[in-house]
N, C-alpha and C. Protein backbone atom coordinates (compact mmCIF):
# COMPACT_ATOMS: atom_id res chain seq x y z
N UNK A 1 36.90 156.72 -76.60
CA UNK A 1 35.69 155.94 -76.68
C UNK A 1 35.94 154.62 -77.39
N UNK A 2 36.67 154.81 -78.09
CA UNK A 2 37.19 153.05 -79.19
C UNK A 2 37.65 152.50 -78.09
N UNK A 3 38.63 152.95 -77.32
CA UNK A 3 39.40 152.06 -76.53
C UNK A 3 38.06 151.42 -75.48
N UNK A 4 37.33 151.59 -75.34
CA UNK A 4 36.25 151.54 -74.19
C UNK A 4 35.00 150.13 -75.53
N UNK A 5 35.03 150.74 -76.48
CA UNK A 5 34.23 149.58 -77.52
C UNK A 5 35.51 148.28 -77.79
N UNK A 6 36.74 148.66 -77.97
CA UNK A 6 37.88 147.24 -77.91
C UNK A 6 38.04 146.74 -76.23
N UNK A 7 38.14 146.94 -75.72
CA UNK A 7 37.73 147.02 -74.42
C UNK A 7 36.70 145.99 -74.00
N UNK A 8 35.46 146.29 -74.34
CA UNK A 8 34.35 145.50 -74.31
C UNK A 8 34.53 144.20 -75.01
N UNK A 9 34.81 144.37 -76.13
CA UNK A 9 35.22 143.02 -77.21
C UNK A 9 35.94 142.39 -76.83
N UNK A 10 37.33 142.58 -76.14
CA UNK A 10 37.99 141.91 -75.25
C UNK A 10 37.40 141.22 -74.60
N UNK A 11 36.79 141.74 -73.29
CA UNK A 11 36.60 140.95 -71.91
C UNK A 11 35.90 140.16 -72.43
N UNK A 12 34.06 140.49 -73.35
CA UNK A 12 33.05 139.46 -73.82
C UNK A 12 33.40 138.43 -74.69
N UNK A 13 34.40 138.02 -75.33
CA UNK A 13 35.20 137.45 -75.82
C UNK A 13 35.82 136.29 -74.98
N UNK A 14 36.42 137.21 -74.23
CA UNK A 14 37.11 135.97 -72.92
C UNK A 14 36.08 135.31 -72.18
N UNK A 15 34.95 136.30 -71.64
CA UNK A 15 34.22 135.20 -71.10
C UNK A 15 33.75 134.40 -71.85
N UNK A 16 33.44 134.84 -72.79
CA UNK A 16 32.73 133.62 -73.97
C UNK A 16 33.47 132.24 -73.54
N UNK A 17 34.66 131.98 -73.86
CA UNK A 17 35.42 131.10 -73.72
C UNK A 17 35.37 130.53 -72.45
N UNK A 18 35.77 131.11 -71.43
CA UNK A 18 35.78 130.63 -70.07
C UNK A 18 34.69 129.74 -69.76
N UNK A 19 33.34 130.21 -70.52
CA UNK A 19 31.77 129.80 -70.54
C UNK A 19 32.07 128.10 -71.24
N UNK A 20 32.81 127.72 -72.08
CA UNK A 20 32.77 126.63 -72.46
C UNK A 20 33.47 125.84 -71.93
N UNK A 21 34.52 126.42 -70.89
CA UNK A 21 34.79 125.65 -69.78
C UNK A 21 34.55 125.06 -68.79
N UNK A 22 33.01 124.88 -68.64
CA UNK A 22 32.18 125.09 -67.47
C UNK A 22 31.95 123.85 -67.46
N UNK A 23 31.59 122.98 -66.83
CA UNK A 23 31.30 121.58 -66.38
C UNK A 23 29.77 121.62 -65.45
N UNK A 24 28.75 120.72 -65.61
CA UNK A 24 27.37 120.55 -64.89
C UNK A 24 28.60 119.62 -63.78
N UNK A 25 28.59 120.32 -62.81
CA UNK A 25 29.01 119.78 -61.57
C UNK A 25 28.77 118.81 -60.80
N UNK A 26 26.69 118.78 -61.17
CA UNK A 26 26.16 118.02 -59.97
C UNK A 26 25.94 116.85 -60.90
N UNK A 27 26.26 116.60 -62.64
CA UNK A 27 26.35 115.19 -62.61
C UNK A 27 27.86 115.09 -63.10
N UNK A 28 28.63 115.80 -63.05
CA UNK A 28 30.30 115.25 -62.60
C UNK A 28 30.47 114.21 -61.27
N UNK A 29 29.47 115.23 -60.15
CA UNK A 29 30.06 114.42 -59.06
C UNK A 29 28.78 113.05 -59.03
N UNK A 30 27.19 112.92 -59.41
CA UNK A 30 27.05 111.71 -59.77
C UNK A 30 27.67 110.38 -60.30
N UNK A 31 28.93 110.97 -61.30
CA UNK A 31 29.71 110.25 -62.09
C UNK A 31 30.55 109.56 -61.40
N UNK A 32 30.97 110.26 -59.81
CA UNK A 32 32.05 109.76 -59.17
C UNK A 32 31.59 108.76 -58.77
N UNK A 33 30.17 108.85 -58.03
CA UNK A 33 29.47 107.08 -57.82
C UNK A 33 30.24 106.02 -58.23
N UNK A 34 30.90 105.44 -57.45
CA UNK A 34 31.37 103.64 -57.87
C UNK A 34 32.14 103.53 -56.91
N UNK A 35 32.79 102.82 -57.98
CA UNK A 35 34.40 102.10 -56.89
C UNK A 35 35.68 102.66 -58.20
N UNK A 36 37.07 103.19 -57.42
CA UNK A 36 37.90 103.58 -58.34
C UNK A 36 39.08 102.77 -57.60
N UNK A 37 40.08 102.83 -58.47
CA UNK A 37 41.47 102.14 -57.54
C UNK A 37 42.50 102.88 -58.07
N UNK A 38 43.94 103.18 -57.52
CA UNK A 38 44.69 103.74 -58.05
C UNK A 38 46.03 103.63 -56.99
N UNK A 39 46.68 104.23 -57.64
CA UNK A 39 48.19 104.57 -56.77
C UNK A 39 48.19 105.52 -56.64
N UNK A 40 48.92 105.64 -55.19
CA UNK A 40 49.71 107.00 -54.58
C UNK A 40 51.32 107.64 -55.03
N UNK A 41 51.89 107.79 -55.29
CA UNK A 41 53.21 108.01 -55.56
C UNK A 41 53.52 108.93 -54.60
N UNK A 42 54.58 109.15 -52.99
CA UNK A 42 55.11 109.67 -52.70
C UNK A 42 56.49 110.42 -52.63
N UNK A 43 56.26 111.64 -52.85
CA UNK A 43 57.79 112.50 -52.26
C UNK A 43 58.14 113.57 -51.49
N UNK A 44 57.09 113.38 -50.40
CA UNK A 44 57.60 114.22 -49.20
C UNK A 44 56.84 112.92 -48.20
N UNK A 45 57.28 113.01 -46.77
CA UNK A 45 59.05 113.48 -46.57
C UNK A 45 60.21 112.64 -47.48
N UNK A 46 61.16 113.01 -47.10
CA UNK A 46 62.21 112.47 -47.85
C UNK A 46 61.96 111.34 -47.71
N UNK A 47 62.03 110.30 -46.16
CA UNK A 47 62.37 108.98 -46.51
C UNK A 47 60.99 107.88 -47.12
N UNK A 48 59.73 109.06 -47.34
CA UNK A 48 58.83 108.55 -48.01
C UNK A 48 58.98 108.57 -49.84
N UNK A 49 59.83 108.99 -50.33
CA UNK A 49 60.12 109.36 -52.09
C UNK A 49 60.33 107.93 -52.81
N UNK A 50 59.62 108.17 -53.32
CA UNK A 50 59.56 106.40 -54.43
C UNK A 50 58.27 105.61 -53.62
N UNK A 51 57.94 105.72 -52.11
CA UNK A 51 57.44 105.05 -51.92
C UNK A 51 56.31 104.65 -52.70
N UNK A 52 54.73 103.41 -52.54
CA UNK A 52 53.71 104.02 -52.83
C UNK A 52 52.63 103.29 -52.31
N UNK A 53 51.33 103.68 -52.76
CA UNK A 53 50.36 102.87 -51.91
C UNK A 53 49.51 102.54 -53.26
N UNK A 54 48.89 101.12 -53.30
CA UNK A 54 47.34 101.20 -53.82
C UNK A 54 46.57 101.33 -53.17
N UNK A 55 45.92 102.13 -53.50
CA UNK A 55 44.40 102.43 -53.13
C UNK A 55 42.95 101.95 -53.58
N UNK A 56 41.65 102.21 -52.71
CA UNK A 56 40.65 101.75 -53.29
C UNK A 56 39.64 103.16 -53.05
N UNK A 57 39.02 103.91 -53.79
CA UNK A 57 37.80 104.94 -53.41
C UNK A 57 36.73 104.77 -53.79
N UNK A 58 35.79 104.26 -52.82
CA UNK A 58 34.36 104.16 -53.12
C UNK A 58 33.44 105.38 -52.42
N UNK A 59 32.81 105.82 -53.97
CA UNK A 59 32.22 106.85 -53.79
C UNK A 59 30.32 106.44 -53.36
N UNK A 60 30.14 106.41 -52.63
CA UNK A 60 28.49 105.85 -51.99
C UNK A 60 27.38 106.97 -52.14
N UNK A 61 27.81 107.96 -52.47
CA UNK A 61 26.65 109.04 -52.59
C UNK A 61 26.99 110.53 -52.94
N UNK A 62 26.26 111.45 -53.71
CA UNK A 62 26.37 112.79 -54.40
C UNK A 62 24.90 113.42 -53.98
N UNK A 63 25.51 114.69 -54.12
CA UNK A 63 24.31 115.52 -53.91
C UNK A 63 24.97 116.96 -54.68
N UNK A 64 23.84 117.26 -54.89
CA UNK A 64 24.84 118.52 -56.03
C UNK A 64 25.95 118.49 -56.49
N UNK A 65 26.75 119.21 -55.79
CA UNK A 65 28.49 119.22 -56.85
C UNK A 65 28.85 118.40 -55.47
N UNK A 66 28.70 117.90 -54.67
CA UNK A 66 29.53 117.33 -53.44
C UNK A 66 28.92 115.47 -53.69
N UNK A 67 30.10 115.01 -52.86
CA UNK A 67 30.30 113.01 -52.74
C UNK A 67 30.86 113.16 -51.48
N UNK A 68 30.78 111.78 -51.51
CA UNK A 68 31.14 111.15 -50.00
C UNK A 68 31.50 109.46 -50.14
N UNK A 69 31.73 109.01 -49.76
CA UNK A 69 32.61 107.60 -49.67
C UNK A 69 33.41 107.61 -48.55
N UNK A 70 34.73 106.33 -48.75
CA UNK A 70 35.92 105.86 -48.19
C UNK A 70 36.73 105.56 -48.80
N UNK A 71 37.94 105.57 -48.31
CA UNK A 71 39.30 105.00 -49.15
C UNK A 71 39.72 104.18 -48.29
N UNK A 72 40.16 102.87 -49.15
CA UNK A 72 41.15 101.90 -48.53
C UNK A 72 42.33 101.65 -49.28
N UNK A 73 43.18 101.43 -48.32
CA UNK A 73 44.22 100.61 -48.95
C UNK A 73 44.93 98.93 -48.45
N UNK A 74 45.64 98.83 -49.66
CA UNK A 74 45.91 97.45 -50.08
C UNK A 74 46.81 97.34 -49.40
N UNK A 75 47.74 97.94 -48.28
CA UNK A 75 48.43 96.82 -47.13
C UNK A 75 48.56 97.63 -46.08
N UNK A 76 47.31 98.05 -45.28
CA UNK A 76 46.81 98.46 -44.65
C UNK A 76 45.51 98.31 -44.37
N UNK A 77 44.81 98.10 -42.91
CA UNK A 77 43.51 98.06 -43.02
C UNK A 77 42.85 99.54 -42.43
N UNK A 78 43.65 100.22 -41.95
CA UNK A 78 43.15 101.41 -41.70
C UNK A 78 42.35 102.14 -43.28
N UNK A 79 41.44 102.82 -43.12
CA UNK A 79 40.32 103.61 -43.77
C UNK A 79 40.08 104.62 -43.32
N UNK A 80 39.75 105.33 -44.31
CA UNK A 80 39.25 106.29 -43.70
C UNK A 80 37.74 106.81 -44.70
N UNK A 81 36.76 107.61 -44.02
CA UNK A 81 35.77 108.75 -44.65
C UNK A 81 35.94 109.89 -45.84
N UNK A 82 35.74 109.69 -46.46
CA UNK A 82 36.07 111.04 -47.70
C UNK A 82 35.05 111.85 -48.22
N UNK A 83 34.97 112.87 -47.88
CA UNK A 83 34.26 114.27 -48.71
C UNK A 83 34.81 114.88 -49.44
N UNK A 84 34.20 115.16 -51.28
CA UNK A 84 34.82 115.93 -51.86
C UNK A 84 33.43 116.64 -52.66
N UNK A 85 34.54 117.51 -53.35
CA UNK A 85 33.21 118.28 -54.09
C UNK A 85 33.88 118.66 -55.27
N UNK A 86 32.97 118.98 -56.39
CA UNK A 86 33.77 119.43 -57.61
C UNK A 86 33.24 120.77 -58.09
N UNK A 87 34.12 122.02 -58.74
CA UNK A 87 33.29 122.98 -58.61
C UNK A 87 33.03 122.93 -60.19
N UNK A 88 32.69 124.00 -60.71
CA UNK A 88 31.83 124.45 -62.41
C UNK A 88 33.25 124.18 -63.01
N UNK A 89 34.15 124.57 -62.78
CA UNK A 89 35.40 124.37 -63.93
C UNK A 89 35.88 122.84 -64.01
N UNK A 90 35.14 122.21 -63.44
CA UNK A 90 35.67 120.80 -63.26
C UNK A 90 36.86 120.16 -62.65
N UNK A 91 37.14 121.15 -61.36
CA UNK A 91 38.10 120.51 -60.37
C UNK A 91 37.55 119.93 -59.25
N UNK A 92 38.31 119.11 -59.19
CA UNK A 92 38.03 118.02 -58.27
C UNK A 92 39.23 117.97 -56.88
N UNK A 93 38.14 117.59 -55.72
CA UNK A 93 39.05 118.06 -54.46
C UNK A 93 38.62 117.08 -53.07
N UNK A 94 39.12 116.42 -52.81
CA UNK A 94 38.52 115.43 -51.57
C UNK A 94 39.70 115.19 -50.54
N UNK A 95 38.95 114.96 -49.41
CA UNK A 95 40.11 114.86 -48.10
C UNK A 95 39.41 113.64 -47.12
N UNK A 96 40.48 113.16 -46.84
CA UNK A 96 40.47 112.03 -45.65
C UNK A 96 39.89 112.43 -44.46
N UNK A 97 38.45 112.96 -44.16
CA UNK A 97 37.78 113.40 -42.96
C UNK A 97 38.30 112.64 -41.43
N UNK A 98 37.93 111.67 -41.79
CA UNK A 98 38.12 111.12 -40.54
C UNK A 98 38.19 109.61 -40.66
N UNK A 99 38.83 108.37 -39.38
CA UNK A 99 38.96 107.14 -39.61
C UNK A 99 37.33 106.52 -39.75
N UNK A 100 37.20 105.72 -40.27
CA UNK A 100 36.02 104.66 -41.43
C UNK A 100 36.52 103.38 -40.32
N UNK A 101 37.74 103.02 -40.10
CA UNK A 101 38.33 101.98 -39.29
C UNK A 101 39.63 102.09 -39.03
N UNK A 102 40.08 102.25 -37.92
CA UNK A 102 41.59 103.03 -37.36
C UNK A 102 42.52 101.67 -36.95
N UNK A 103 43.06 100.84 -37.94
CA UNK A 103 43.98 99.94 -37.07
C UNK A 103 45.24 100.16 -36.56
N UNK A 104 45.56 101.75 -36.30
CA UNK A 104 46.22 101.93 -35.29
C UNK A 104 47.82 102.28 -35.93
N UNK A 105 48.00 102.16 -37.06
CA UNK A 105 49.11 102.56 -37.43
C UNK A 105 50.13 104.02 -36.69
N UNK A 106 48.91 105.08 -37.26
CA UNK A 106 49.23 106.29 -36.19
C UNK A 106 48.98 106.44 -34.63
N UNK A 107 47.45 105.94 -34.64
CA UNK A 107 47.30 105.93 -33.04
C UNK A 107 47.60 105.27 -31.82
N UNK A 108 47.88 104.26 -32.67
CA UNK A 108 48.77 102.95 -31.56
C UNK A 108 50.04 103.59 -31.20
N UNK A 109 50.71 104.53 -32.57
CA UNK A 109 52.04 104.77 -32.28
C UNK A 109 52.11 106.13 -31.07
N UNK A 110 50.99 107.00 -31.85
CA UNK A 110 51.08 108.13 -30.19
C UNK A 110 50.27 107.59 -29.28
N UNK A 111 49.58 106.62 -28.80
CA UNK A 111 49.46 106.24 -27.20
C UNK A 111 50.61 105.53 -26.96
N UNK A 112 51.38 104.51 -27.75
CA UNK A 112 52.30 104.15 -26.88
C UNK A 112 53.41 104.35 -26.93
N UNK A 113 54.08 105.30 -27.82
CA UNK A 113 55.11 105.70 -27.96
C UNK A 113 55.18 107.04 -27.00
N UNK A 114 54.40 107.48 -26.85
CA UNK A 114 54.03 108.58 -25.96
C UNK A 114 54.92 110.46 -26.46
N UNK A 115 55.77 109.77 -27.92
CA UNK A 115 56.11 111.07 -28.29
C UNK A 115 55.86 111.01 -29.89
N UNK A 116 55.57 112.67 -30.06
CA UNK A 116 54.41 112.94 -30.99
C UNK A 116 55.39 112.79 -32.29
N UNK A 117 57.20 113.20 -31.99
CA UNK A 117 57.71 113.09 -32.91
C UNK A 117 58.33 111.93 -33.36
N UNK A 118 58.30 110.81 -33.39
CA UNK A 118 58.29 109.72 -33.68
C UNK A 118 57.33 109.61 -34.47
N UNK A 119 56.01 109.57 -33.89
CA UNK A 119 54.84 109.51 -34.84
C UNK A 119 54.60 110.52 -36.28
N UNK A 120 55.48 111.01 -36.30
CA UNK A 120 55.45 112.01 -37.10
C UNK A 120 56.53 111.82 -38.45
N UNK A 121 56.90 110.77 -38.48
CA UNK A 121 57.96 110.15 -39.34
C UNK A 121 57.35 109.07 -40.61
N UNK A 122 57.49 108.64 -41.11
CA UNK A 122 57.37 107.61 -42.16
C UNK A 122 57.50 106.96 -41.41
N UNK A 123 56.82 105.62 -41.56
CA UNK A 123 55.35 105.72 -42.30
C UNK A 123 54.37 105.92 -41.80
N UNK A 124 54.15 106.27 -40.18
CA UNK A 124 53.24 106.63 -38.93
C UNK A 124 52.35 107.79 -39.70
N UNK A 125 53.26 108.69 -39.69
CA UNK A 125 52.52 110.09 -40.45
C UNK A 125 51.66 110.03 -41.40
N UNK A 126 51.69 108.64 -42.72
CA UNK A 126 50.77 108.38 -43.96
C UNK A 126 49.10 108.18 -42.76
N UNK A 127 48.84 107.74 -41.98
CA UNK A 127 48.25 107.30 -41.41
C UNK A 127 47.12 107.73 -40.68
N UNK A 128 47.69 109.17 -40.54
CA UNK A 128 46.83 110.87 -39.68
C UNK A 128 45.71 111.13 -40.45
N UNK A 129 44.81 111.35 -40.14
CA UNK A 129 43.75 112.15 -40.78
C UNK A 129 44.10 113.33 -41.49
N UNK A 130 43.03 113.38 -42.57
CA UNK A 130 43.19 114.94 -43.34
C UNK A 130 44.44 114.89 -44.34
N UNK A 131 44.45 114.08 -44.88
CA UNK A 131 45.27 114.25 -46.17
C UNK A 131 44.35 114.67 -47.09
N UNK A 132 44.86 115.00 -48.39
CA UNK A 132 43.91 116.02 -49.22
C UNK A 132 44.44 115.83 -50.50
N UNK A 133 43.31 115.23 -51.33
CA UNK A 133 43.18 115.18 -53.04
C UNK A 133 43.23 116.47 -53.58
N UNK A 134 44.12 116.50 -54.83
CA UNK A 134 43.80 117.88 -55.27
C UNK A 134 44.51 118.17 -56.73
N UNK A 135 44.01 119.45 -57.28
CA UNK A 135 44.87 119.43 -58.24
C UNK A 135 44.32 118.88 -59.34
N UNK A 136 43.22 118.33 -59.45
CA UNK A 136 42.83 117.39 -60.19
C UNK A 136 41.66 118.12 -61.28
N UNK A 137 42.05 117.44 -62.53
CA UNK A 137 40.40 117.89 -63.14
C UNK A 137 39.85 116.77 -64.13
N UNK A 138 38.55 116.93 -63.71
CA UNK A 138 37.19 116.18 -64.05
C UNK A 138 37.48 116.34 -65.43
N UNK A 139 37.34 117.16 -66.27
CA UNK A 139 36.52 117.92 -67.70
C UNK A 139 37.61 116.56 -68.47
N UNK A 140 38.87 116.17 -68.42
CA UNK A 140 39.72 115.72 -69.55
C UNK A 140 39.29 114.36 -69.49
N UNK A 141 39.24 113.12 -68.58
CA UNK A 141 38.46 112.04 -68.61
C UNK A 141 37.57 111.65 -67.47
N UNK A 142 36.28 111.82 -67.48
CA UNK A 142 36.04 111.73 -66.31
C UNK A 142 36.20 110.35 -65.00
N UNK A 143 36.50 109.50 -66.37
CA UNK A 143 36.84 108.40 -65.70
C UNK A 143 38.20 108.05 -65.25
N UNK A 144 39.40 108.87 -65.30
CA UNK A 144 40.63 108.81 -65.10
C UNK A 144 40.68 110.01 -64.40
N UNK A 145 41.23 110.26 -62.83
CA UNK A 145 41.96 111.19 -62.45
C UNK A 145 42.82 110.99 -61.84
N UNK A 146 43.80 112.31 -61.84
CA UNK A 146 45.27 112.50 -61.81
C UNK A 146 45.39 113.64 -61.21
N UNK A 147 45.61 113.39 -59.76
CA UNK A 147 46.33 115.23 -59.68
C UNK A 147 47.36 114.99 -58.16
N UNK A 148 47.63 116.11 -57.13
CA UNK A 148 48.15 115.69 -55.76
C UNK A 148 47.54 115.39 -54.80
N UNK A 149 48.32 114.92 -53.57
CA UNK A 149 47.95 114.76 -52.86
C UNK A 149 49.09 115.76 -51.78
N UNK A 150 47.98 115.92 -50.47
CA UNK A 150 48.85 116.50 -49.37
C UNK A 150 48.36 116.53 -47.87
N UNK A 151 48.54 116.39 -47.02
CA UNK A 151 48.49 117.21 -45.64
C UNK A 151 48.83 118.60 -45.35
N UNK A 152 47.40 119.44 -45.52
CA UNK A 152 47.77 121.05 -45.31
C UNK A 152 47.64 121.03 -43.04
N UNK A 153 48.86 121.25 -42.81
CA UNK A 153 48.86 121.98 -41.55
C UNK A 153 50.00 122.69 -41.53
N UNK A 154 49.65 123.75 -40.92
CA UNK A 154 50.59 125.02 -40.81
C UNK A 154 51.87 124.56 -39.79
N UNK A 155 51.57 123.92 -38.93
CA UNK A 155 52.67 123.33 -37.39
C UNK A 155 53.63 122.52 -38.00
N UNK A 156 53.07 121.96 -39.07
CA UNK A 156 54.14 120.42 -39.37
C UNK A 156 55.25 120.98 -40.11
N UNK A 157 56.61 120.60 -39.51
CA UNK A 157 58.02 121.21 -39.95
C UNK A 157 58.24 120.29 -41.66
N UNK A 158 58.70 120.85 -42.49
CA UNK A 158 58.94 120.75 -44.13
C UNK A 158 59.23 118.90 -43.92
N UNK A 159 60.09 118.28 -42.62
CA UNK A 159 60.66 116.75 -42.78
C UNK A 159 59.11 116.13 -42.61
N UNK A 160 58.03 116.47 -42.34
CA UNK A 160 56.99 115.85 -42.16
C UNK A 160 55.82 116.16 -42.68
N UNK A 161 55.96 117.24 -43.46
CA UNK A 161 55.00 117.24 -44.97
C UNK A 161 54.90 115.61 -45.44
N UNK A 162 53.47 115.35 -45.81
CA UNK A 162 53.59 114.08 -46.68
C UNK A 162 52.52 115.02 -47.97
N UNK A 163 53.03 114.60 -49.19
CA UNK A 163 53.21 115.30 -50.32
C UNK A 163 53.28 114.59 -51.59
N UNK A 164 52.78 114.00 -52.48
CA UNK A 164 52.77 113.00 -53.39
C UNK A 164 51.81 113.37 -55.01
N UNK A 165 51.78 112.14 -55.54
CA UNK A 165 51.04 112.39 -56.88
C UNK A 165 49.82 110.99 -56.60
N UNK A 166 48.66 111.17 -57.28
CA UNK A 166 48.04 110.23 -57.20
C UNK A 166 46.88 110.04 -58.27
N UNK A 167 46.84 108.92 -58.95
CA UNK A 167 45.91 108.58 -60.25
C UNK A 167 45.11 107.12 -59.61
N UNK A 168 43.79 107.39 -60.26
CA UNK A 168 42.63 106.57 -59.54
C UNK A 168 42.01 106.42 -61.42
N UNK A 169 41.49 105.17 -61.44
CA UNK A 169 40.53 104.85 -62.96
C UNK A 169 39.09 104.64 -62.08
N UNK A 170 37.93 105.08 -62.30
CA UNK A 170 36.76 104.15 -62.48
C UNK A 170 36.84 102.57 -62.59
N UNK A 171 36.04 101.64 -62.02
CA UNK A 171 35.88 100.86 -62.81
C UNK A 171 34.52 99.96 -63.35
């Protein structure tokens, strides 16, 4: 029976704690509201490592724990749409939905290259939809984040993972 009363003290204990880890979500992601800028740092695929990009993320609207915006970048005019959401522990998670404005980097290259693996190389590949923020947490500054980035598809062989680090400030 003790072991069953230490037992109890344990777990209520831990949650206690876990409980002060908790983040109000739906004005975390209010917070994201603005404009942020940052760098990409790549190292997958290989001949993408060192590369990098600046970026721009403007966040245009929140609704509960979820945002929405676009990202641009600085030598590129392609854009794209971004949805993210942040949950109670204060992670933060957003992906490149879809093109905002497509100048063709990737898609120029598969209509006229007419093969998919070409397009599938540095720097064509940065270019695809559905890359994915992640890794990241809100709770340490909310105005500084830091976490990865990636393209989750199951088909794409390890040379065409694109795979990186990426930090964005408020401003």
């Amino acid at each position: 029976m003790k072991f069953l009363y230490f037992l109890f003290i344990i777990l209520a204990s831990s949650t206690y704690r876990c409980a002060d880890d908790v983040v109000d979500c739906n004005e975390a992601s209010q917070n994201m509201v603005g404009e942020w800028s940052g760098i990409i740092n790549y190292t997958n695929p290989y001949s993408a490592n060192g590369k990098t990009h600046n970026f721009s993320l403007y966040i245009n609207s929140s609704k509960d724990c979820t945002f929405k915006g676009f990202i641009t970048f600085e030598d590129s005019n392609t854009s794209f749409n971004v949805s993210g959401a942040i949950d109670i522990y204060g992670w933060v998670s957003f992906i490149e939905e879809d093109y905002r404005f497509d100048s063709g980097e990737y898609s120029d290259c598969v209509f006229f290259e007419g093969n998919n693996n070409t397009c599938e190389t540095w720097p064509y590949l940065r270019w695809k939809e559905g890359t994915k923020y992640e890794e990241t947490r809100i709770k340490i500054d909310p105005n500084i984040l830091t976490g990865k980035i990636h393209r989750p598809n199951s088909f794409e062989s390890r040379w065409r993972l694109l795979r990186g680090d990426y930090s964005i400030s408020k401003k």
